[in-house]
N, C-alpha and C. Protein backbone atom coordinates (compact mmCIF):
# COMPACT_ATOMS: atom_id res chain seq x y z
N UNK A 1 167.81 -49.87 -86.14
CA UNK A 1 168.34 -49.60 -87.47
C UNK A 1 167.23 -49.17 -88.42
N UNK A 2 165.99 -49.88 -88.35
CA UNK A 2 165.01 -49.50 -89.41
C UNK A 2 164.11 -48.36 -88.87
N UNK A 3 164.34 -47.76 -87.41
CA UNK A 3 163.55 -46.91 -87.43
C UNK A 3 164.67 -45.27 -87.62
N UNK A 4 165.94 -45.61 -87.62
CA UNK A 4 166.95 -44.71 -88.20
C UNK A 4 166.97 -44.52 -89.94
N UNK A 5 166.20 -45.66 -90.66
CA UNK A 5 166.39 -46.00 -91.83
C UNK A 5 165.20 -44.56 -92.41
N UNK A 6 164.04 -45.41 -91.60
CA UNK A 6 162.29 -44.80 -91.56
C UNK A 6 163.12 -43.06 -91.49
N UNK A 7 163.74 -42.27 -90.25
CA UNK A 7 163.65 -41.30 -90.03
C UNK A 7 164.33 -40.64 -91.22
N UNK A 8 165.59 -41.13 -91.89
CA UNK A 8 166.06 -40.70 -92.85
C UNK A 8 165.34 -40.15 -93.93
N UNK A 9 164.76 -41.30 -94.17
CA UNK A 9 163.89 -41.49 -95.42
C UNK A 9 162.74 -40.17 -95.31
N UNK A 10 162.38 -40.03 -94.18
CA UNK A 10 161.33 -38.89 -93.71
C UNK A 10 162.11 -37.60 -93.86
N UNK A 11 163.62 -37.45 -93.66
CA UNK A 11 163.78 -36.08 -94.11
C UNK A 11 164.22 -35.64 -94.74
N UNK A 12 164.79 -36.93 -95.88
CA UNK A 12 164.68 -36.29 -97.28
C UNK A 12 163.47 -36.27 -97.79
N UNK A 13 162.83 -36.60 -97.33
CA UNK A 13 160.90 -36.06 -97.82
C UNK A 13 160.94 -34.71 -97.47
N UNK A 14 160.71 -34.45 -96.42
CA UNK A 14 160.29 -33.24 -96.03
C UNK A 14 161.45 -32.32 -96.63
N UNK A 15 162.67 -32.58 -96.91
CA UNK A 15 163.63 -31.55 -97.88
C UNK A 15 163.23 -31.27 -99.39
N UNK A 16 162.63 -32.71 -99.72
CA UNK A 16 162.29 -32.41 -100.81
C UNK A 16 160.95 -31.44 -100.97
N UNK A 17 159.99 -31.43 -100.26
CA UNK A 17 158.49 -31.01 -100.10
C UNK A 17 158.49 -28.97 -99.65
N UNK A 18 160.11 -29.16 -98.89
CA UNK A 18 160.34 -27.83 -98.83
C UNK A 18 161.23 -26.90 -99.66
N UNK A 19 161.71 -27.91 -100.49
CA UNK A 19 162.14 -27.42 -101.80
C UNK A 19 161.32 -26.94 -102.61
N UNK A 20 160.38 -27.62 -103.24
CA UNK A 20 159.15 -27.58 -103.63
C UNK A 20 157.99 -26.74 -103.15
N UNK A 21 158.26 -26.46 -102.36
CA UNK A 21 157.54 -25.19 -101.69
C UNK A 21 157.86 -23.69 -102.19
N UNK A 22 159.19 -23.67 -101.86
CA UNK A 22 160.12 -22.60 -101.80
C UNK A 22 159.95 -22.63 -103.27
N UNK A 23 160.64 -23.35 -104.44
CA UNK A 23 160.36 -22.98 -105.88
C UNK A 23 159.39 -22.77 -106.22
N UNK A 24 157.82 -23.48 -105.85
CA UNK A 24 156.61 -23.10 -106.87
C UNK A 24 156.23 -21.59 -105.98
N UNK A 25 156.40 -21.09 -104.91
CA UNK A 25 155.97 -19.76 -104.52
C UNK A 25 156.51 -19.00 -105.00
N UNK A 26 158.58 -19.18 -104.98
CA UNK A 26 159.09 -17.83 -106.02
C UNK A 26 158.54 -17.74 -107.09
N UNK A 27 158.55 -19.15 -107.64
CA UNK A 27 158.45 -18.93 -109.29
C UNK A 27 157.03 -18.14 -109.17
N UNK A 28 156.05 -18.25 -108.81
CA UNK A 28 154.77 -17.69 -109.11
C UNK A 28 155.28 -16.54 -108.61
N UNK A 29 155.65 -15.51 -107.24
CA UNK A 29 155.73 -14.76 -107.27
C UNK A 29 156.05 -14.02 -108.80
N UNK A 30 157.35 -14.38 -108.65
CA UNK A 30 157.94 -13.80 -110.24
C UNK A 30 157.51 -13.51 -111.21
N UNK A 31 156.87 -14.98 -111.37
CA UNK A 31 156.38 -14.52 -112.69
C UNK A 31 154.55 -13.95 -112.56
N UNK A 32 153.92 -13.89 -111.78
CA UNK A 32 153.01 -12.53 -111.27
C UNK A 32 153.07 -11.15 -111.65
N UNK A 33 154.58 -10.99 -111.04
CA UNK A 33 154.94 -9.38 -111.30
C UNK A 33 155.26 -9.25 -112.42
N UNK A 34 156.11 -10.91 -113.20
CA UNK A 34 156.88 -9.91 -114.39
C UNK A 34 155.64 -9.73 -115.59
N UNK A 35 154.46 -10.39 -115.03
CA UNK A 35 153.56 -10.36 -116.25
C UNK A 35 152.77 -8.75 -115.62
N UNK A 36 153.21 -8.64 -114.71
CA UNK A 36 152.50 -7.32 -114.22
C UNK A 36 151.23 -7.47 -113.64
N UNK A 37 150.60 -8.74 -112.76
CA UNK A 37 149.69 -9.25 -112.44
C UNK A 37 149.25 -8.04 -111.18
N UNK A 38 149.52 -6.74 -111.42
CA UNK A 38 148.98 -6.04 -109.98
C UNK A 38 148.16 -4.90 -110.50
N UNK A 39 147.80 -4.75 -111.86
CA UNK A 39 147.38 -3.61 -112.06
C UNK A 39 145.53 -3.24 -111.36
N UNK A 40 145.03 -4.51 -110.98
CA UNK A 40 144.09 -4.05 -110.11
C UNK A 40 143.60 -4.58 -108.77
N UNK A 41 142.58 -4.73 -107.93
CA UNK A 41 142.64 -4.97 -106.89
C UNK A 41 142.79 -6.65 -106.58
N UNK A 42 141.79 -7.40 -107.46
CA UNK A 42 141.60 -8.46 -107.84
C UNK A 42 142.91 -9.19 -107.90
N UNK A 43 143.28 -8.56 -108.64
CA UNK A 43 144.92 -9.25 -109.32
C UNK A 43 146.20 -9.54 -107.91
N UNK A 44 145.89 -8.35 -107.35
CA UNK A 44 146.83 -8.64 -106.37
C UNK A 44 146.42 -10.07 -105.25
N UNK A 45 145.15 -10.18 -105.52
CA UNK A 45 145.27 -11.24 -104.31
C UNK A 45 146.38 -12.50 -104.36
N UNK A 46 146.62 -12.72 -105.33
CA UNK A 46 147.50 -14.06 -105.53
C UNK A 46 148.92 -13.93 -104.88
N UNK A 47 149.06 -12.69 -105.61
CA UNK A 47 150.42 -11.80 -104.90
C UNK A 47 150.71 -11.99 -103.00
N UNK A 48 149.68 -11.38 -102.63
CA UNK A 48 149.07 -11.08 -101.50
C UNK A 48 149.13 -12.48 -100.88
N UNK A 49 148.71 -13.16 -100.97
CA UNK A 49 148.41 -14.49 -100.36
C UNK A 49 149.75 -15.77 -100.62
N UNK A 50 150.41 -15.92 -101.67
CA UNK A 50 151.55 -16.53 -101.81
C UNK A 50 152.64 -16.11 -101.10
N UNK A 51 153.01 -14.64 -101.27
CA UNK A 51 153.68 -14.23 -100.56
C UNK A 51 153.51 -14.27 -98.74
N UNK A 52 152.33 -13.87 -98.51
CA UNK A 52 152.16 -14.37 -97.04
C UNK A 52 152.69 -15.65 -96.76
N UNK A 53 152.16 -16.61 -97.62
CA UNK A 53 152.49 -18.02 -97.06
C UNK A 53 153.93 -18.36 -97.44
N UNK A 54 154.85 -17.97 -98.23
CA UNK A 54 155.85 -18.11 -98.11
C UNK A 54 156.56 -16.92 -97.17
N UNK A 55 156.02 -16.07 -96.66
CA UNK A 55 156.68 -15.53 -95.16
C UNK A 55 156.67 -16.19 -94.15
N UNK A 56 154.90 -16.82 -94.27
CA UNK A 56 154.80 -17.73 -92.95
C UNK A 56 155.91 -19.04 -92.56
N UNK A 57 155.92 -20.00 -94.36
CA UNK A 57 156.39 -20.59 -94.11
C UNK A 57 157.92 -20.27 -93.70
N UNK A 58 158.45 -19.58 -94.07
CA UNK A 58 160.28 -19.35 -93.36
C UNK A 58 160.28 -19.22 -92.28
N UNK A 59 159.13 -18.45 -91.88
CA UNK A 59 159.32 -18.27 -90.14
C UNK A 59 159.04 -19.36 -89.49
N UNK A 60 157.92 -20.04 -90.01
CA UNK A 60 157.80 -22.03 -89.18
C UNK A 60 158.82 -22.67 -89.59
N UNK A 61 159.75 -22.33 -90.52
CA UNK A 61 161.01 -23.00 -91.16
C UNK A 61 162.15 -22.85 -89.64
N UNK A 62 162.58 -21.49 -89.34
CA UNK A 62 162.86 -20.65 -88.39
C UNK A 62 162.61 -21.04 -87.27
N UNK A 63 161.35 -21.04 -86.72
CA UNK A 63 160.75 -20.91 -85.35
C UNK A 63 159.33 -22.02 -85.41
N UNK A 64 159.25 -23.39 -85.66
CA UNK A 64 158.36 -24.10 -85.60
C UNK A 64 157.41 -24.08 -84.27
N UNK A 65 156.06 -23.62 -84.19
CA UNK A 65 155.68 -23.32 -83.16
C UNK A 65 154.27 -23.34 -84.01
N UNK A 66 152.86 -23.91 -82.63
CA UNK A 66 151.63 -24.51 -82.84
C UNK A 66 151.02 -23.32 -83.18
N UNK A 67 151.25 -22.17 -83.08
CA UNK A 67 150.77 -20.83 -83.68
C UNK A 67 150.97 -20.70 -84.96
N UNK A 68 152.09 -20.52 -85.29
CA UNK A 68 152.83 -20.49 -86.40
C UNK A 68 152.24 -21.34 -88.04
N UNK A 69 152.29 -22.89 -87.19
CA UNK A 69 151.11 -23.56 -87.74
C UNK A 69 150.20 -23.18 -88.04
N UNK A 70 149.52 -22.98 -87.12
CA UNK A 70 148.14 -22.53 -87.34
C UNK A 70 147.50 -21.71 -88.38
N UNK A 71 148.69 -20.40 -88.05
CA UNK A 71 148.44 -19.29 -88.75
C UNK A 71 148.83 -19.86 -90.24
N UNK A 72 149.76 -20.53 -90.18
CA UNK A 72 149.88 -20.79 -91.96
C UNK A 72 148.86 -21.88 -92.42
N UNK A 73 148.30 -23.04 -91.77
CA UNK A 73 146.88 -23.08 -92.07
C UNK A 73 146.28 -22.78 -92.88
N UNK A 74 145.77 -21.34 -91.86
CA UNK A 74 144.67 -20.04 -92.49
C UNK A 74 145.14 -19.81 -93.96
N UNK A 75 146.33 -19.55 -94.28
CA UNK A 75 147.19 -18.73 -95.09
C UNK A 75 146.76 -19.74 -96.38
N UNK A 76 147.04 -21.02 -96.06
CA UNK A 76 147.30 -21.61 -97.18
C UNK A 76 145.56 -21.80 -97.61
N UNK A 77 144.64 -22.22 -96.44
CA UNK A 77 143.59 -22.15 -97.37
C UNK A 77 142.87 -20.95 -97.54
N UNK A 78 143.44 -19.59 -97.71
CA UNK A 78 143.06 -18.71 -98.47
C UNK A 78 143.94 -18.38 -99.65
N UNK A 79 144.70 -19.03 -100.15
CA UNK A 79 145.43 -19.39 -100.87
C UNK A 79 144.98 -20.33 -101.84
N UNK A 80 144.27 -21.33 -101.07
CA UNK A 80 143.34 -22.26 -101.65
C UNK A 80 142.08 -21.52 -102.55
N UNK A 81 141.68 -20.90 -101.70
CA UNK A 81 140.22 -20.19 -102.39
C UNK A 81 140.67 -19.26 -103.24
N UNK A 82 141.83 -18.51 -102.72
CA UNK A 82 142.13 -17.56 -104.44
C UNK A 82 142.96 -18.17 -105.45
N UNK A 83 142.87 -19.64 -105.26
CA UNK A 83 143.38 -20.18 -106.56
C UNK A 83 141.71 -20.15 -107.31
N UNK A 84 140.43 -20.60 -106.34
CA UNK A 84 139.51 -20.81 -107.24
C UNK A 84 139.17 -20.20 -107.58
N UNK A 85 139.35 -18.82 -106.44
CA UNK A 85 138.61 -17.39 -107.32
C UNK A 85 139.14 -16.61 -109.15
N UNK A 86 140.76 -17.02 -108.74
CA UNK A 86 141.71 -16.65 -109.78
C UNK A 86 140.90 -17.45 -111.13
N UNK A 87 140.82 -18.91 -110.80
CA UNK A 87 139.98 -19.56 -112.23
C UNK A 87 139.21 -19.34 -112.78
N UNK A 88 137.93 -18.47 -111.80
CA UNK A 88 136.60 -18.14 -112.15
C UNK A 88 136.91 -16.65 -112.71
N UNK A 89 138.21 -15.55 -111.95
CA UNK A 89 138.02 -14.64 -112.68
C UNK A 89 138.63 -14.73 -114.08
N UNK A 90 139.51 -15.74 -114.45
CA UNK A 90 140.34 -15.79 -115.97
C UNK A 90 139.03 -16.26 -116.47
N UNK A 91 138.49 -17.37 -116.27
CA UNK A 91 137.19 -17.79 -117.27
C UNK A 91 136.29 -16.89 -117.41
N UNK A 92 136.07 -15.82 -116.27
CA UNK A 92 134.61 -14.91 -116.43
C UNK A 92 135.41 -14.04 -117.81
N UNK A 93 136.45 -13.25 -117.37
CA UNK A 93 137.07 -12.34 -118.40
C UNK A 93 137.21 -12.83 -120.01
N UNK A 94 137.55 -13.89 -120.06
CA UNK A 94 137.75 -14.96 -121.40
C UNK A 94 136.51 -15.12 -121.88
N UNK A 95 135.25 -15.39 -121.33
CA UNK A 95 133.99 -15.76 -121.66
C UNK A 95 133.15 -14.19 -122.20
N UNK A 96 134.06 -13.22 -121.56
CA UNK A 96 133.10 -12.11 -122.02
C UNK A 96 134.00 -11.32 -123.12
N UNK A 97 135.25 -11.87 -122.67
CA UNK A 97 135.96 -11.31 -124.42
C UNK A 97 135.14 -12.06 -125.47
N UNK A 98 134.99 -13.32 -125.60
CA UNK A 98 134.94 -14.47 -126.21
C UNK A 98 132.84 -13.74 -126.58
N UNK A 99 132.42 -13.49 -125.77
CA UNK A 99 131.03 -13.07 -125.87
C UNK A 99 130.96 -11.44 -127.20
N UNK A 100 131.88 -10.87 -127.08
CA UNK A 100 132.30 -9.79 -127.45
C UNK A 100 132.33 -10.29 -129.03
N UNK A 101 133.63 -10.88 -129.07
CA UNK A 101 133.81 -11.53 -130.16
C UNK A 101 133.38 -12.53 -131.20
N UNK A 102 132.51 -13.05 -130.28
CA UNK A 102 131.16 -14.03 -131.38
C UNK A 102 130.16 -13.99 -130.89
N UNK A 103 128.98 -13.04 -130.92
CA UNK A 103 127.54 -12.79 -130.73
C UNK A 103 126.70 -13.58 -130.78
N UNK A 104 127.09 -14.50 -132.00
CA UNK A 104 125.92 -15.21 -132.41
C UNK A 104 126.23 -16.37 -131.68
N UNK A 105 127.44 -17.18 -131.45
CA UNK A 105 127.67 -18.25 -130.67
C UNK A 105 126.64 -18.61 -129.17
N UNK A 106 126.85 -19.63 -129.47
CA UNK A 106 125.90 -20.31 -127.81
C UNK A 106 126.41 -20.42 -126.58
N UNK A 107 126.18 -20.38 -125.71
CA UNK A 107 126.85 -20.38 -124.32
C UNK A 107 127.80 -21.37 -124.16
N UNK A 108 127.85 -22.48 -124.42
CA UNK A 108 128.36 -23.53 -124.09
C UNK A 108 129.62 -23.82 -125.17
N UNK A 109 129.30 -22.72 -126.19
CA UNK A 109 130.56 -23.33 -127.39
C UNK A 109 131.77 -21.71 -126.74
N UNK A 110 131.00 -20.57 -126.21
CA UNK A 110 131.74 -19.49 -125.60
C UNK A 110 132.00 -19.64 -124.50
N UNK A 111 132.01 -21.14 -123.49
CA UNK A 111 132.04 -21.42 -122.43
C UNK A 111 133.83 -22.27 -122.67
N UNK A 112 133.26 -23.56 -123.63
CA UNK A 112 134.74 -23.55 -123.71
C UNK A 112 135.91 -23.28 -124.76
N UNK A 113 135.27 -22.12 -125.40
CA UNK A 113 136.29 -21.24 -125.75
C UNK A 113 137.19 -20.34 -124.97
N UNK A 114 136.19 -20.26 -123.90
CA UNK A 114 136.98 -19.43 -121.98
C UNK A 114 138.12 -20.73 -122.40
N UNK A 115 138.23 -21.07 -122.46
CA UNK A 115 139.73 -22.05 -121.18
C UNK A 115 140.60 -21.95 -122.41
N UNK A 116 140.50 -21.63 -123.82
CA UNK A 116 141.83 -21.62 -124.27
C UNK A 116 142.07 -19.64 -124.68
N UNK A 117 141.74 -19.02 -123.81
CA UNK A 117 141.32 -17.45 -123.94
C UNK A 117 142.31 -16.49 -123.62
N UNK A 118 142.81 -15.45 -123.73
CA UNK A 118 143.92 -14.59 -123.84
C UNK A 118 144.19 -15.23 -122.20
N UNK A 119 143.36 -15.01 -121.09
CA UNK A 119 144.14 -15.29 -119.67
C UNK A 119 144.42 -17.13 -119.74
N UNK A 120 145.22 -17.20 -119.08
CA UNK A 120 144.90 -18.46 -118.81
C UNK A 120 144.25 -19.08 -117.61
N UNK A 121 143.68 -19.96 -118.69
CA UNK A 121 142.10 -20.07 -117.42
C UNK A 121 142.62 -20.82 -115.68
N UNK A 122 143.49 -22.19 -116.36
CA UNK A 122 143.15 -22.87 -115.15
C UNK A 122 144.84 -22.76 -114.54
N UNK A 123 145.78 -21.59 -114.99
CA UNK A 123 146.51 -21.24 -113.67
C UNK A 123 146.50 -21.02 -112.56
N UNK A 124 145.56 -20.32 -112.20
CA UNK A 124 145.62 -20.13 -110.89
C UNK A 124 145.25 -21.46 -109.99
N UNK A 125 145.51 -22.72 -110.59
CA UNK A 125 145.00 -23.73 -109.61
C UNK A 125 146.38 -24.60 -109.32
N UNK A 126 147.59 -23.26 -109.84
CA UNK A 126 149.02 -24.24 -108.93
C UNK A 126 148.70 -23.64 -108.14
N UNK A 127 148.03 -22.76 -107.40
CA UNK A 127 147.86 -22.52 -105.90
C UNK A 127 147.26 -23.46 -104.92
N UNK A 128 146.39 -24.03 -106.03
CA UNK A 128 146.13 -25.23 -105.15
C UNK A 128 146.89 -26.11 -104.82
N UNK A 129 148.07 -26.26 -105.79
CA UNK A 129 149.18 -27.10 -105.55
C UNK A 129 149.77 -27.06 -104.80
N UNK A 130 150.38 -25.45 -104.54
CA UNK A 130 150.72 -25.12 -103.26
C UNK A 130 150.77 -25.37 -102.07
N UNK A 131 149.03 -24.84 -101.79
CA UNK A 131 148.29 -25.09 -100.83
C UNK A 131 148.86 -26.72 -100.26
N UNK A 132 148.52 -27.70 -101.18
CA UNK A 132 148.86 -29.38 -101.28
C UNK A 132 149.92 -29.37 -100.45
N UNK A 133 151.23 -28.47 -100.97
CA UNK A 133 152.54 -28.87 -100.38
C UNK A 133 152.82 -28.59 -98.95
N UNK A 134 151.75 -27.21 -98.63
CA UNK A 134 151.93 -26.83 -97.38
C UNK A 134 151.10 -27.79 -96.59
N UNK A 135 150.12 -28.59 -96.91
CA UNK A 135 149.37 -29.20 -95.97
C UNK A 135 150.80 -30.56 -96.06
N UNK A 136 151.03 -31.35 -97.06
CA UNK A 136 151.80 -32.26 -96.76
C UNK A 136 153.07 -32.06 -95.83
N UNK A 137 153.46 -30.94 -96.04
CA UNK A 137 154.86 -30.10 -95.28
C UNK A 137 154.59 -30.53 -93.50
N UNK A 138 152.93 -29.74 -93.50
CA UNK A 138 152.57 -29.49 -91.66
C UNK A 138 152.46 -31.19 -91.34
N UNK A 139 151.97 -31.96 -92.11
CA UNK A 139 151.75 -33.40 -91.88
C UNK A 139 153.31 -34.19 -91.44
N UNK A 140 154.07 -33.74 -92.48
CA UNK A 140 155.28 -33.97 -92.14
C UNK A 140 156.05 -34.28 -90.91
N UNK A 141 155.82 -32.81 -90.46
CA UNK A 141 156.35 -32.22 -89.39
C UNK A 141 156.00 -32.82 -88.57
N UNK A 142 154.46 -32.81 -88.59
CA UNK A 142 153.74 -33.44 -87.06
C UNK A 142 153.92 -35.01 -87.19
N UNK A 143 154.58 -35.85 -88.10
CA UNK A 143 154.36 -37.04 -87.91
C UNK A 143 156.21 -37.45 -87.68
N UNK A 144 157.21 -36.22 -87.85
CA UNK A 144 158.41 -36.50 -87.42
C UNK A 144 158.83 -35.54 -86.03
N UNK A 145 157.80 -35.33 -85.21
CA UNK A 145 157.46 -34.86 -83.98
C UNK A 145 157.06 -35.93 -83.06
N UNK A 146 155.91 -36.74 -83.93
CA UNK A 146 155.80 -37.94 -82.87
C UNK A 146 156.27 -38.66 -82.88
N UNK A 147 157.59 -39.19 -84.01
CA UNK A 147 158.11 -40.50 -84.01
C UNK A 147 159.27 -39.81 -83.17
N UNK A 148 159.57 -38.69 -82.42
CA UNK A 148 160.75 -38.45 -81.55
C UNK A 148 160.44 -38.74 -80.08
């Protein structure tokens, strides 16, 4: 009974975690494009990389297989790194508007004037969130694989 209780309980987790998946990737897709986040090369990576991992993930949704895994893995932690890259490029851009706009200022007062700056600085780190859900997702999986 309690290990029918345990399994339950495990897949409304994992429904919920793939809910949560599925919404924070559209929504970012979406709202990416509708801000028009592609006009240069840079920009697209987020595009590029969310979208992969929400292809990957439907198809491990689909067809769960140790490849499949794998490959979304990869996906998510480059997903990971262009959340950090995404932070460093909103702060570099913000810091040199912000440099533009007060000359005389000191590094450190135009440093955190970056984070409240036309981009926003520390969006790109729901990718890291992301990233989070897909690692908890594969954990999931593999830990309602061995309790079968």
């Amino acid at each position: 009974m309690e290990k029918k209780l345990n399994s339950n309980h495990q897949s409304k987790t994992i429904s919920l975690v793939v809910t949560s998946i599925v919404l924070a990737s559209v929504g970012a897709l979406l709202e990416l494009i509708l801000i028009e986040h592609y006009e240069g090369t840079n920009q697209l990576i987020p595009i590029i990389s969310i979208g992969s991992a929400l292809f990957l993930f439907i198809i491990l949704l689909l067809n769960n297989t140790i490849a499949i895994r794998k490959i979304f893995r990869v996906v998510l932690c480059i997903c990971a790194v262009a959340g950090v890259l995404g932070v460093y490029f909103h702060l570099d851009s913000n810091f040199q508007f912000e440099k533009e706009m007060r000359p005389n200022d000191s590094g450190g007062d135009l440093f955190w004037a970056s984070f409240s700056g036309a981009l926003p600085a520390l969006a790109p780190m729901s990718m890291l969130v992301f990233t989070l859900l897909g690692f908890i997702y594969l954990s999931s999986i593999n830990n309602e694989n061995e309790t079968k």
